[in-house]
Protein backbone atom coordinates (compact mmCIF):
# COMPACT_ATOMS: atom_id res chain seq x y z
CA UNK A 1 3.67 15.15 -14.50
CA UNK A 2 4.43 15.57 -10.86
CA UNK A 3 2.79 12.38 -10.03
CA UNK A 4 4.92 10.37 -12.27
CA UNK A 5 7.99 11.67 -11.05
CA UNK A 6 7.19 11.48 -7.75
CA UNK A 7 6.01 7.75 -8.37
CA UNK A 8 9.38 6.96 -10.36
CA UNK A 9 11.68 8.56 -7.67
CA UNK A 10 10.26 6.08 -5.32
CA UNK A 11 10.47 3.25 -7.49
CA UNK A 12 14.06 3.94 -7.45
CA UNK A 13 14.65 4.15 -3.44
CA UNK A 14 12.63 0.99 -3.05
CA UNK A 15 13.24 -2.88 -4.21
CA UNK A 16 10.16 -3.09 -5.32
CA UNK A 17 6.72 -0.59 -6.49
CA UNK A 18 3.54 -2.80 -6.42
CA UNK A 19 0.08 -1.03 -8.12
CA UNK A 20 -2.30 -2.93 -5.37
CA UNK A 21 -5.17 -3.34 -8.45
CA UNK A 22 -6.65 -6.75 -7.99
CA UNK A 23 -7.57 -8.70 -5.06
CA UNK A 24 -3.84 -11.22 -4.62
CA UNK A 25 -1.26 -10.19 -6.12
CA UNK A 26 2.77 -11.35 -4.93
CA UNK A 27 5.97 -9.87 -4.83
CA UNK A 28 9.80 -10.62 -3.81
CA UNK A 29 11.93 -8.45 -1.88
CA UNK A 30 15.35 -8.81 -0.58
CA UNK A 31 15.75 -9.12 3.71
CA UNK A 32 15.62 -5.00 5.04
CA UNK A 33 14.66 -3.75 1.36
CA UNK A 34 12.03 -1.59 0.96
CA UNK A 35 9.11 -2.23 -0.79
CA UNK A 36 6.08 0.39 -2.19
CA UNK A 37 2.64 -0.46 -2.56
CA UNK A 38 0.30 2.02 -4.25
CA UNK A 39 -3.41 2.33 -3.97
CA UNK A 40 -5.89 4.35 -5.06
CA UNK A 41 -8.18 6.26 -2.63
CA UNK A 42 -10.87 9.42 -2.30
CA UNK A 43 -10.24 10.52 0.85
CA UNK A 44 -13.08 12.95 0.71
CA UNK A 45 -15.39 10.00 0.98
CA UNK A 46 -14.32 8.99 4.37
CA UNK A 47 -13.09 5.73 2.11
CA UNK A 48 -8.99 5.03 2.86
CA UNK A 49 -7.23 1.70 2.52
CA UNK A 50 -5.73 0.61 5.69
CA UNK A 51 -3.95 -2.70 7.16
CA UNK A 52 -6.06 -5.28 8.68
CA UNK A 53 -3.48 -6.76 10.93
CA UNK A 54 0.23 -5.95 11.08
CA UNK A 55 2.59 -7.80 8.49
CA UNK A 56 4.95 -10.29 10.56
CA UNK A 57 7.90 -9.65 8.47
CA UNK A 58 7.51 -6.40 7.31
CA UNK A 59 7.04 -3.44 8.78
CA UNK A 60 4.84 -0.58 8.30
CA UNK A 61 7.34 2.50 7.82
CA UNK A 62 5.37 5.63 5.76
CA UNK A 63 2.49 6.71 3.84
CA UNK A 64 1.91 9.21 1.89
CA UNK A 65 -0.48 11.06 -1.22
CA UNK A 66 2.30 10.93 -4.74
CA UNK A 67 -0.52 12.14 -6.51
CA UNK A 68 -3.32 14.08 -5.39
CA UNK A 69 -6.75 14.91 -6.24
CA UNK A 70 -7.95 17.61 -8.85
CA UNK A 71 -11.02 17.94 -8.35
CA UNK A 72 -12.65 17.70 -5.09
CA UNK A 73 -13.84 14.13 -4.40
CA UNK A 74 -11.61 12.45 -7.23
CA UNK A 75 -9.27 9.74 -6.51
CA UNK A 76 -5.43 10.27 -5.34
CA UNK A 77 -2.51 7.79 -5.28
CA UNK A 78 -1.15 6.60 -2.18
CA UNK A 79 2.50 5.17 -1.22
CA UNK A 80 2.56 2.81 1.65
CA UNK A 81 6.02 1.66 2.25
CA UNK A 82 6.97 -1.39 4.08
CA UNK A 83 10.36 -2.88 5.26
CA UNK A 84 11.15 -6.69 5.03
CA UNK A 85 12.70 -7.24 8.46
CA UNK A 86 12.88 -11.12 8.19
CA UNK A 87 13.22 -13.46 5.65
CA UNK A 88 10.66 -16.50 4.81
CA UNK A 89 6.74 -15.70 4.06
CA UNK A 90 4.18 -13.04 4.95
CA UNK A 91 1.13 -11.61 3.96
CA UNK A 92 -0.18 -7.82 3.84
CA UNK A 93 -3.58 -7.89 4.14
CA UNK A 94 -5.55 -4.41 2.99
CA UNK A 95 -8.95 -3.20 3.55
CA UNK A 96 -11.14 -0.41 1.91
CA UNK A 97 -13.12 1.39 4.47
CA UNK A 98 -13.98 4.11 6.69
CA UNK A 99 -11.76 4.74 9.85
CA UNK A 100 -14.90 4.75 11.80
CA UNK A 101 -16.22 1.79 10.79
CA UNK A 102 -14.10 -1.13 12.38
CA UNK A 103 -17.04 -3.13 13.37
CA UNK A 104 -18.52 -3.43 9.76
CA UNK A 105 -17.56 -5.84 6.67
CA UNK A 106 -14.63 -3.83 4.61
CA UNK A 107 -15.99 -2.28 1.15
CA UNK A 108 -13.17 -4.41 -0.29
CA UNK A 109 -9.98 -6.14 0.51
CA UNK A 110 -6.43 -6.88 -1.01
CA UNK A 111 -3.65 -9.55 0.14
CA UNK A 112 -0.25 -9.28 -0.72
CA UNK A 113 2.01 -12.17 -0.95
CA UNK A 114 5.34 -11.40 0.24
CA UNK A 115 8.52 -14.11 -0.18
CA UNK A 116 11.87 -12.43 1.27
CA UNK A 117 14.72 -13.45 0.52
């Protein structure tokens, strides 16, 4: 239950809460609104979602666990919160891997599409 409030008390402060579930997905903000973007992770794996590059017209303000794990090894929800500091066109790009493995192919990757008005 804490989860969900936690998850609907941010949808509230932001312009916009996007589940990041399949591989493109879009979304429209509003010029210096904040946007959410939740992901699932398992941090005990070594496994954590992370920007590729830096947005252009957005920028990268918090993260943080609004749900965490039960069970050791199970899956928690993530906030990543972004500001739109420009308007026009950008693109979040997201990859699924180990912090200490920069060098090697992501285990999988996200883009978010990003028109600001």
């Amino acid at each position: 239950m804490l989860a969900a409030t936690t998850q609907a008390n941010a949808q509230k402060k932001l312009g916009a809460l996007i589940s990041l579930d399949s591989a493109f997905q879009q979304v429209e903000v509003k010029k210096n609104a904040s946007f959410g973007v939740l992901v699932q992770v398992q941090s005990g794996t070594g496994y954590n979602w992370d920007l590729a590059t830096p947005p252009a017209k957005c920028r990268f303000t918090e993260s943080k666990i609004t749900e965490a794990a039960t069970l050791p090894g199970a899956k928690e929800t993530r906030l990543m919160v972004f500001k739109a500091t420009e308007s026009g066109l950008d693109s979040i790009r997201f990859v699924y891997r180990r912090a200490w493995e920069t060098d090697s192919k992501p285990q999988s990757e996200r883009v978010l599409a990003v028109t600001i008005q």
